[in-house]
Protein backbone atom coordinates (compact mmCIF):
# COMPACT_ATOMS: atom_id res chain seq x y z
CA UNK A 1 14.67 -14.09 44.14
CA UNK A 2 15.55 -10.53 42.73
CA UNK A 3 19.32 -10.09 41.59
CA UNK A 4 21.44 -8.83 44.04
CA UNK A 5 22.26 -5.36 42.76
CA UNK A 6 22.33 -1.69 43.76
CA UNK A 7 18.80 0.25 43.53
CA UNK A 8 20.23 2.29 41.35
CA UNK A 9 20.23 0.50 38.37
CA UNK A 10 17.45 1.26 36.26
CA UNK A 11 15.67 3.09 39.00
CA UNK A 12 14.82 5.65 36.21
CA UNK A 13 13.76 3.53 33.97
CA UNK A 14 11.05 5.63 32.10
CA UNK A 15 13.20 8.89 31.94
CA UNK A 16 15.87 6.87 31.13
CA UNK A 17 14.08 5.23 27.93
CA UNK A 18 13.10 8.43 26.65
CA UNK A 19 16.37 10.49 27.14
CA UNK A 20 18.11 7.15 24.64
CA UNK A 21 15.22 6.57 22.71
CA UNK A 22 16.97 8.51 20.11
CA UNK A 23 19.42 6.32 19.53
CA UNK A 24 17.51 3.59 18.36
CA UNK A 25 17.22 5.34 15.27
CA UNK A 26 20.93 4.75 14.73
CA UNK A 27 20.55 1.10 15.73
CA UNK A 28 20.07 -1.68 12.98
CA UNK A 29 18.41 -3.79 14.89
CA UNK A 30 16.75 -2.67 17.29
CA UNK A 31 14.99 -5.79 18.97
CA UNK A 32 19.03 -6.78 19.98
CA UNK A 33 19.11 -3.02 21.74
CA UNK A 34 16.87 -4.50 24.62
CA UNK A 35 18.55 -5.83 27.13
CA UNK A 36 17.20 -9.33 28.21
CA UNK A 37 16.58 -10.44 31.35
CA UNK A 38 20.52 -12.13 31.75
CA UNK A 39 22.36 -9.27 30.09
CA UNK A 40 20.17 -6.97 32.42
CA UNK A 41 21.52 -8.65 35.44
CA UNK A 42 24.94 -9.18 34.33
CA UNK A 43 24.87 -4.64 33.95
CA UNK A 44 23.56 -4.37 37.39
CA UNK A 45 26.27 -6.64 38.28
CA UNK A 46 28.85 -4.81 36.84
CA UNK A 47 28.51 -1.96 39.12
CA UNK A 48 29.73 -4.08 41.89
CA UNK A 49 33.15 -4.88 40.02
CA UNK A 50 36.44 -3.04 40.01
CA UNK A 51 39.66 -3.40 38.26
CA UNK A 52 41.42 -6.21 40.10
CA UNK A 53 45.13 -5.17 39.03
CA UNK A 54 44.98 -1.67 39.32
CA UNK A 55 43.01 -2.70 43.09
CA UNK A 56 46.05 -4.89 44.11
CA UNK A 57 48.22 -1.65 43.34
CA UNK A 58 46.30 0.01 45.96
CA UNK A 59 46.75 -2.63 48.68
CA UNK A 60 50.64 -3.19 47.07
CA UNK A 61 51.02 0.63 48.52
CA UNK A 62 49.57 0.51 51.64
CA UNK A 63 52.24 -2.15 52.39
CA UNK A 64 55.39 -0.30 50.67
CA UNK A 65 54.24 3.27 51.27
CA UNK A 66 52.79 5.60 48.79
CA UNK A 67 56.07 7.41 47.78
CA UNK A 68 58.02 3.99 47.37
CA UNK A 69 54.94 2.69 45.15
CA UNK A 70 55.02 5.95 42.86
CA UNK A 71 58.89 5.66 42.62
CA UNK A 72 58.00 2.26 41.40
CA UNK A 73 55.56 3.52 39.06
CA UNK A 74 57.63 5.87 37.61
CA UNK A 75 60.37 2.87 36.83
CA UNK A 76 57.96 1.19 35.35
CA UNK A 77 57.44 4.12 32.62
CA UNK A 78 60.61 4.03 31.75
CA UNK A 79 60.41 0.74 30.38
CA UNK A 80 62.30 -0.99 33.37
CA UNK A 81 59.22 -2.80 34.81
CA UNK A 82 60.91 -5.80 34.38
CA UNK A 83 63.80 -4.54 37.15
CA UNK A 84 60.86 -4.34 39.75
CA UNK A 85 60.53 -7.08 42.22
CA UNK A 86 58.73 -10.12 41.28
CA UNK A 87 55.77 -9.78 43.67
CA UNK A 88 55.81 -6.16 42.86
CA UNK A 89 52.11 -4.95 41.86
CA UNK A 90 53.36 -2.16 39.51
CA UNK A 91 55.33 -4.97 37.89
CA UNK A 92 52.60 -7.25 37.07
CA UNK A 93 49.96 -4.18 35.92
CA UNK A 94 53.22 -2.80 33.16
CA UNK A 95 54.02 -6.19 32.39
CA UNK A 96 49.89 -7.32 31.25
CA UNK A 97 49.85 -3.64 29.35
CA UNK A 98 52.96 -3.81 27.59
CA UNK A 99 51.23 -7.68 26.21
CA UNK A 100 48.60 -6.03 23.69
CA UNK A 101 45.52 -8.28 23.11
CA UNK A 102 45.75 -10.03 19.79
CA UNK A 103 42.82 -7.70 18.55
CA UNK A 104 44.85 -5.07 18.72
CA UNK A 105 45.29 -3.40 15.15
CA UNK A 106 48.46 -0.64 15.27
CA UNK A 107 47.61 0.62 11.58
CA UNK A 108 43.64 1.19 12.17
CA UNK A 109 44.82 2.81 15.65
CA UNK A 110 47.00 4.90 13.52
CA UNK A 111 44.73 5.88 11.11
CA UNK A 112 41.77 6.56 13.79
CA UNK A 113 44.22 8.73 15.52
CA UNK A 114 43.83 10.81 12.50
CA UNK A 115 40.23 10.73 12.27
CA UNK A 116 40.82 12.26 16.16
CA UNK A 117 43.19 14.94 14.72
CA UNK A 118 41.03 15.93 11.78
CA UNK A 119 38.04 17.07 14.43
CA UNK A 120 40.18 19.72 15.64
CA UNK A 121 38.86 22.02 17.77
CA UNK A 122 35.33 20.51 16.86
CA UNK A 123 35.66 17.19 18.70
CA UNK A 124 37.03 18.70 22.13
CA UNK A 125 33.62 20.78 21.88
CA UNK A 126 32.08 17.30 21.17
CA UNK A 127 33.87 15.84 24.29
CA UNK A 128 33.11 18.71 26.80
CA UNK A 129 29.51 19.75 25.75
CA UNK A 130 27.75 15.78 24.41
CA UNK A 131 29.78 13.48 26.48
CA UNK A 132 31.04 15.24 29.86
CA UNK A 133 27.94 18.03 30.09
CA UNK A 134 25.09 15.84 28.82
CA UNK A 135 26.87 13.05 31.26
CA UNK A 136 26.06 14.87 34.45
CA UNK A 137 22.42 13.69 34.00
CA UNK A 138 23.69 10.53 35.10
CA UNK A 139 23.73 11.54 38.84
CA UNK A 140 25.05 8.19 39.96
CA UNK A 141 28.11 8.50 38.60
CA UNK A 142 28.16 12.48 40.08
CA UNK A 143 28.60 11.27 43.28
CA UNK A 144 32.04 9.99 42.86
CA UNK A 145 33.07 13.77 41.35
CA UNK A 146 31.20 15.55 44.39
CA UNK A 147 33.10 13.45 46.81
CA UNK A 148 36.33 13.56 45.37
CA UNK A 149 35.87 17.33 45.33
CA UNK A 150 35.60 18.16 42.14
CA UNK A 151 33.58 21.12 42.87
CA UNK A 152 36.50 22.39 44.68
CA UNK A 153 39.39 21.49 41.92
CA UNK A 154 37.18 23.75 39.73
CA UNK A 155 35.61 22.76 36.31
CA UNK A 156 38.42 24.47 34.15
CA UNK A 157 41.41 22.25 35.41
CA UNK A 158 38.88 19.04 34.96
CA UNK A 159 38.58 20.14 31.62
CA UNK A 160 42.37 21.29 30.75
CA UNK A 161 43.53 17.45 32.69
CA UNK A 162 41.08 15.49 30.79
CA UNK A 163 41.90 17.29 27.44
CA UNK A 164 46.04 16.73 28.25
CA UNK A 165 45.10 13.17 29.27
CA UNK A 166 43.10 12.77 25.58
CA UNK A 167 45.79 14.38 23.23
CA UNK A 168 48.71 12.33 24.29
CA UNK A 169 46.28 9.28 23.44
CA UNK A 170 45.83 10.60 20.11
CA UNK A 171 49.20 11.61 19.75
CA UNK A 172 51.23 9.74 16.68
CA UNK A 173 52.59 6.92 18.86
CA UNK A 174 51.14 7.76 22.32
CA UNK A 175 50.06 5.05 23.38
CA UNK A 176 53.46 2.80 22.38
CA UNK A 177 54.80 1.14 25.84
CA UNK A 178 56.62 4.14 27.31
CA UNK A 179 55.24 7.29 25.45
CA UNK A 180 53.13 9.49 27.30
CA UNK A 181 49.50 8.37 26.19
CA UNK A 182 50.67 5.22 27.53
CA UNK A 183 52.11 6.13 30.50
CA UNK A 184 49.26 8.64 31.45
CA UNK A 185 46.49 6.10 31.36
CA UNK A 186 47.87 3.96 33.69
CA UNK A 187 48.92 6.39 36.28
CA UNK A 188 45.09 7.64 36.34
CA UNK A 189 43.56 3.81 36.14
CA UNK A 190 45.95 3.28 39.91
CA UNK A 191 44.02 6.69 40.38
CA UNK A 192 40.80 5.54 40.06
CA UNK A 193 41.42 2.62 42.02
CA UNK A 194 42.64 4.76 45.20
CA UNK A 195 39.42 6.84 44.76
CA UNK A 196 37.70 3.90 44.49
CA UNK A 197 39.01 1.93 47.99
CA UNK A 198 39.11 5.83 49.38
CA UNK A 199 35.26 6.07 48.54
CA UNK A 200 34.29 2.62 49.62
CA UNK A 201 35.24 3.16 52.73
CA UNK A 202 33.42 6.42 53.60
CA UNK A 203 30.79 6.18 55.67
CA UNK A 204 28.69 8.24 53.28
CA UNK A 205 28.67 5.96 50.40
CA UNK A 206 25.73 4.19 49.54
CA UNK A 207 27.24 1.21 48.72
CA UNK A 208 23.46 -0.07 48.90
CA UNK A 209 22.59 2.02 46.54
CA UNK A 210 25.25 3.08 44.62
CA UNK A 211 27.53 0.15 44.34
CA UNK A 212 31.30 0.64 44.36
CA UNK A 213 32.97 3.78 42.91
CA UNK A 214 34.72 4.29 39.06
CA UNK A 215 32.65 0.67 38.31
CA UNK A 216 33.26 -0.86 35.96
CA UNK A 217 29.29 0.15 33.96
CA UNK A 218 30.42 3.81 34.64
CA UNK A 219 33.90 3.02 33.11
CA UNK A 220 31.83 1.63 30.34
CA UNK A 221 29.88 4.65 29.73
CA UNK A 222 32.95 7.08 29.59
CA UNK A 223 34.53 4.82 27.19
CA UNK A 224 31.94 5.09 24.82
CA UNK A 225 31.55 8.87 25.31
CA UNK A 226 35.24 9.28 24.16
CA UNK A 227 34.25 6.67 21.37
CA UNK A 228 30.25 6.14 20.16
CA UNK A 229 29.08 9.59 21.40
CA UNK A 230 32.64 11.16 19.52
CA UNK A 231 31.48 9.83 16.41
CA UNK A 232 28.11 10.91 16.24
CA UNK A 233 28.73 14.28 17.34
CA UNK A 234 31.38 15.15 14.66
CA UNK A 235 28.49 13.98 11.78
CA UNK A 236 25.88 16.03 14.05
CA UNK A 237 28.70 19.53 13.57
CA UNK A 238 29.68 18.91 10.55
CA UNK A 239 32.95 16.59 10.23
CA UNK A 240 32.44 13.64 7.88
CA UNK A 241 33.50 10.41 9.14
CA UNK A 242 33.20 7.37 6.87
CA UNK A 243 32.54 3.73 8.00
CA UNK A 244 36.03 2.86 7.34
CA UNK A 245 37.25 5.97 9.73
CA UNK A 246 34.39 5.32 12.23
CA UNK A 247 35.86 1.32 12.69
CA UNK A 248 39.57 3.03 12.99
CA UNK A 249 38.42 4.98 15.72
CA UNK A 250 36.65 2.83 17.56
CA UNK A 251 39.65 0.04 17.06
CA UNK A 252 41.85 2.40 18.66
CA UNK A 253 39.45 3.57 21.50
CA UNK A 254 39.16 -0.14 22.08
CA UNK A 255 42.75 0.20 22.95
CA UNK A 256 42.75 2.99 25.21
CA UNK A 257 39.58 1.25 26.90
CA UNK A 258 41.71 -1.91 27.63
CA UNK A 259 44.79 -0.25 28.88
CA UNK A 260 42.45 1.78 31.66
CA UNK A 261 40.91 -1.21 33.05
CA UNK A 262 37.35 -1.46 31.20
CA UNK A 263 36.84 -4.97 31.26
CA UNK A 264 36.99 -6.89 27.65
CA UNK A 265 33.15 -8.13 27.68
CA UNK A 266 32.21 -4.15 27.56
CA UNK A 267 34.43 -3.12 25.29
CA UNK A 268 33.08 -2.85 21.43
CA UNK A 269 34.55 -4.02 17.98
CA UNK A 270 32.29 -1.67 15.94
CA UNK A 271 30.10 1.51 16.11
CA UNK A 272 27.13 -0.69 16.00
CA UNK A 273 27.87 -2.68 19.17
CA UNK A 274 28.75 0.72 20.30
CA UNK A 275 25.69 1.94 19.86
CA UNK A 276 23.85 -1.08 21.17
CA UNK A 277 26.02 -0.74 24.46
CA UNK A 278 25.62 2.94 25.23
CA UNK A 279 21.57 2.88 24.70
CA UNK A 280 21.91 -0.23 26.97
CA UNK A 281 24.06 1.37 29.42
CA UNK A 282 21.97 4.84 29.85
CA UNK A 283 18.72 2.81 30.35
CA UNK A 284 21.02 1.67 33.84
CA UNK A 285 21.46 5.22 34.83
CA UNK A 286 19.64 7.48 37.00
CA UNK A 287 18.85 10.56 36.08
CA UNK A 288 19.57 14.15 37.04
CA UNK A 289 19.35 15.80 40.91
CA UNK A 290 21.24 18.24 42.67
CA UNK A 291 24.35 17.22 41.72
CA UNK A 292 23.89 17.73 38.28
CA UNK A 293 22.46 20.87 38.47
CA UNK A 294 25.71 21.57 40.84
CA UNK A 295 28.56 20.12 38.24
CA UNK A 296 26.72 22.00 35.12
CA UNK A 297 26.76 25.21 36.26
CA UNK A 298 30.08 24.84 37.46
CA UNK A 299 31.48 23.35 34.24
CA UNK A 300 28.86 26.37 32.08
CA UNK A 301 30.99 29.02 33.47
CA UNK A 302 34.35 26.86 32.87
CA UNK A 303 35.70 29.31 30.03
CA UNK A 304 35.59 32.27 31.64
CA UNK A 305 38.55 31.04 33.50
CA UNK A 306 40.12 29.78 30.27
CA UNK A 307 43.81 31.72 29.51
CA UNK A 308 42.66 33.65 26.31
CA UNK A 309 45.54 36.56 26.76
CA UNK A 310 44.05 39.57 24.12
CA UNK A 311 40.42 40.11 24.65
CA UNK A 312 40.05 37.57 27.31
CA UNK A 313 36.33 38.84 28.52
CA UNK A 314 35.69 39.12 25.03
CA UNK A 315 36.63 35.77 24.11
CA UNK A 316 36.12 33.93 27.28
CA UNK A 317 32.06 35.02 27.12
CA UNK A 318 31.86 34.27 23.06
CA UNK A 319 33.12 30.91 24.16
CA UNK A 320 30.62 30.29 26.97
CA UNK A 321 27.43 31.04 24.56
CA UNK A 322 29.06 29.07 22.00
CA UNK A 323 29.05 25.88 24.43
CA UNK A 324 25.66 26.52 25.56
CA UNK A 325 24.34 26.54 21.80
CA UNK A 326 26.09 22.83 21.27
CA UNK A 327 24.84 21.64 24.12
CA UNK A 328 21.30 23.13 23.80
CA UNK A 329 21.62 21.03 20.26
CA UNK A 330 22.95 17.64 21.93
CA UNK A 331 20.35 17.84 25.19
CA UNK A 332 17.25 19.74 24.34
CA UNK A 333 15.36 22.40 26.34
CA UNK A 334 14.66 19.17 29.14
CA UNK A 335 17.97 18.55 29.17
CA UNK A 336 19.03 22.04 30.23
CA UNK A 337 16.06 22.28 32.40
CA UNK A 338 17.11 19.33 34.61
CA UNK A 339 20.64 20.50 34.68
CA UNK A 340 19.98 24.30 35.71
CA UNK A 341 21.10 25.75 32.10
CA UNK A 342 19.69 28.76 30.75
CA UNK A 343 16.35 27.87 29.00
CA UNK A 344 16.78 30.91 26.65
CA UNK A 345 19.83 29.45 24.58
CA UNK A 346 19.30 28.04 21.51
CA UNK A 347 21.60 25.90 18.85
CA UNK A 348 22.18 28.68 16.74
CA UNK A 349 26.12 28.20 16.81
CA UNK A 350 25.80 24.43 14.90
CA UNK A 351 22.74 26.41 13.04
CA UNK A 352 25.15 28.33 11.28
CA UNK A 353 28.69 26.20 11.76
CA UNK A 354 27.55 22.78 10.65
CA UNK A 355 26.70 23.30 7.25
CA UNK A 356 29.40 25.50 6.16
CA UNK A 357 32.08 22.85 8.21
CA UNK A 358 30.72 20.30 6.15
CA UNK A 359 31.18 21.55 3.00
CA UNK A 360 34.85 23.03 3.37
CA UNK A 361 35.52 19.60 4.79
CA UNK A 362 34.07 17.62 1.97
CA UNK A 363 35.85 19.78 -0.52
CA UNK A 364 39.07 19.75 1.10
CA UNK A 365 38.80 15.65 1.81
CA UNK A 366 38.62 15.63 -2.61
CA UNK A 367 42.04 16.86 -2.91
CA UNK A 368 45.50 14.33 -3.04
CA UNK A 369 46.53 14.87 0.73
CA UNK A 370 43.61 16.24 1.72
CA UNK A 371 42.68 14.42 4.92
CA UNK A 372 46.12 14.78 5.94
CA UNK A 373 46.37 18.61 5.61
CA UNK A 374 42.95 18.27 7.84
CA UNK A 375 44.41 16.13 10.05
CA UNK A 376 48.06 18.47 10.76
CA UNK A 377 45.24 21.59 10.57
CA UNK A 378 42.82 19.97 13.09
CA UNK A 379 45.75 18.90 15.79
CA UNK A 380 47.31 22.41 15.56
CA UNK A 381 44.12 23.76 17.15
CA UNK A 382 43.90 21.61 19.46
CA UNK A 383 47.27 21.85 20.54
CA UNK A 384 46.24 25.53 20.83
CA UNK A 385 43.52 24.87 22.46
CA UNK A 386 45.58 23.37 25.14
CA UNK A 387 47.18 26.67 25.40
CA UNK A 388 44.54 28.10 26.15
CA UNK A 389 43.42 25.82 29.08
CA UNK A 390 46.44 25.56 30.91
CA UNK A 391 47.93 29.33 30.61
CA UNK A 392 51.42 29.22 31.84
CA UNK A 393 51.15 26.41 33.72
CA UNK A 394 52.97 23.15 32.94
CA UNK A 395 50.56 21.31 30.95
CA UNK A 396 50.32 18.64 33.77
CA UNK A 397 47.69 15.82 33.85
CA UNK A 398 48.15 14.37 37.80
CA UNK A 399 50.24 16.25 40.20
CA UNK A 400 51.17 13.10 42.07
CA UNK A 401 51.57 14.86 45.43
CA UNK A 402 48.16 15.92 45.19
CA UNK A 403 47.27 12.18 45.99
């Protein structure tokens, strides 16, 4: 009797193989990559599963009312979970999250949140152009974006949010019990578990199919976008990252991972089991459709709606080529086929940046306090960067009213 779940797991199997065949070149051993026939099933079971205590959150609203539940929420950021009522949801989430796991390593976290810093304005292009752009092949997971309208929201706020949402991770002490990387991820794990009951019960969600919403093989995947696929892409443009660094990051991504809900079992200790775990996981997905082609063009034309002040067309369509070049790099001419990109651009931006990044970098890295200098140099531009995204506007990550 076949396992019992959705069709779309593996459904591209082929396409799949050949889009993370590359991978396997970063792999030690490469037999362990393929999945058996048990850790196959266990995947396809994993898109049936939520997050059980941000889910009881959702049905701890419905019976206190939304605006009573945030009000709790908000308590509960302030440290004062413990003044919530005993049967309180919010309670119980804050009080497991402020209990670290005994892996938990503050000093590697520390350090990795340096290697994060040091990327500057290098890793966010990682983030938006190898993890969220070359993403939207995955058209499964699209359907939860497309349904939650973020077609409507626009690209550029998606972007600016996510970015917010990453920095105060990164920050020096963000994610201590009460600080604002802390705070953030919880508020948007309860988010993805309204989405998730919202979707579920839509008439037009394939549940067959599909499985449920923001599951927890999707969750996976994003996690090791903001982790495995990070890593690689700074080596690919040009930002060393040693071993040593590479475990920091990963330790503290391991963290962040934890605290929004992705379950311990798919949650790495290393880049290698990182590595195993994403080629593993795209194999699952299916590939691009209209959806894709929808969310990349939308996301393509993202900053020319970027807050540049002086020479905004200028800078705002330098910008937009430069994106297109990294992601022609990360995604090859079939990628941008399949997701509607031009087929004319070419990866003459990490051409030309790569090499000379990697050598002021490795030079720089020689000197006492070098990395640190790096690191205060990297999080400046990414703090202007941030600028940049949000204009004026309060550099918000969830307008709570919105939801």
């Amino acid at each position: 009797m076949a396992p019992d779940y959705p069709e779309r797991h593996g459904i591209d199997l082929p396409v799949a193989r050949r889009i993370a065949s590359p991978l396997l070149w970063l792999i030690r051993d490469k037999r362990r990559a393929e999945p058996d026939a048990a850790e196959w099933t266990r995947m396809g079971l994993a898109l049936l599963k939520g997050d059980p205590l941000a889910d009881r959150i959702v049905d701890y609203f419905s019976q206190v009312g939304h605006r009573e539940g945030w009000g709790e929420m908000e308590i509960a950021a302030q440290g004062r979970w413990h003044e919530l009522a005993p049967d309180s949801a919010v309670r119980t989430l804050f009080s497991h999250c402020t209990h670290a796991p005994g892996w938990v390593d503050e000093d590697a976290m520390a350090r990795g949140a340096k290697v994060v810093a040091r990327s500057g304005k290098t890793g966010m292009r990682i983030l938006r152009d190898f993890g969220l752009m070359a993403g939207y092949q995955a058209s499964a997971i699209n359907q939860t974006l497309v349904k939650t309208g973020a077609l409507e929201k626009g690209a550029q706020r998606r972007v600016a949010e996510t970015t917010k949402w990453w920095m105060d991770c990164t920050a020096e002490g963000g994610l201590t019990p009460g600080a604002a990387g802390f705070n953030t991820t919880l508020r948007v794990r309860v988010i993805h578990a309204m989405v998730r009951e919202r979707l579920r019960q839509r008439e037009d969600w394939d549940a067959h199919y599909l499985g449920l919403p923001v599951n927890q093989l999707d969750m996976q995947v994003t996690w090791l976008a903001f982790s495995v696929m990070f890593l690689l892409g700074q080596r690919v443009l040009g930002v060393p990252v040693t071993q040593s660094e590479a475990a920091d990051v990963m330790a503290l991504w391991r963290y962040i991972g934890w605290l929004m809900g992705v379950d311990e079992s798919l949650l790495c200790a290393s880049e290698q089991e990182g590595r195993v775990a994403l080629y593993r996981n795209l194999l699952s997905q299916a590939q691009a459709d209209g959806t894709s082609v929808q969310l990349a063009r939308a996301l393509m034309d993202e900053p020319l709606q970027r807050y540049y002040g002086d020479f905004q067309w200028l800078r705002s369509h330098w910008d937009k080529q430069v994106h297109l070049s990294i992601i022609r790099l990360f995604i090859g001419s079939e990628g941008m086929r399949v997701l509607g990109l031009p087929g004319w651009a070419v990866p003459w931006y990490p051409m030309v940046f790569t090499p000379c990044n990697f050598l002021a970098q490795s030079v720089i890295r020689l000197f006492p306090g070098g990395r640190d200098w790096l690191a205060r140099r990297g999080r400046r531009a990414q703090e202007e960067m941030l600028t940049i995204l949000f204009g004026s506007a309060r550099p918000d990550i969830i307008q709570l009213a919105e939801h």
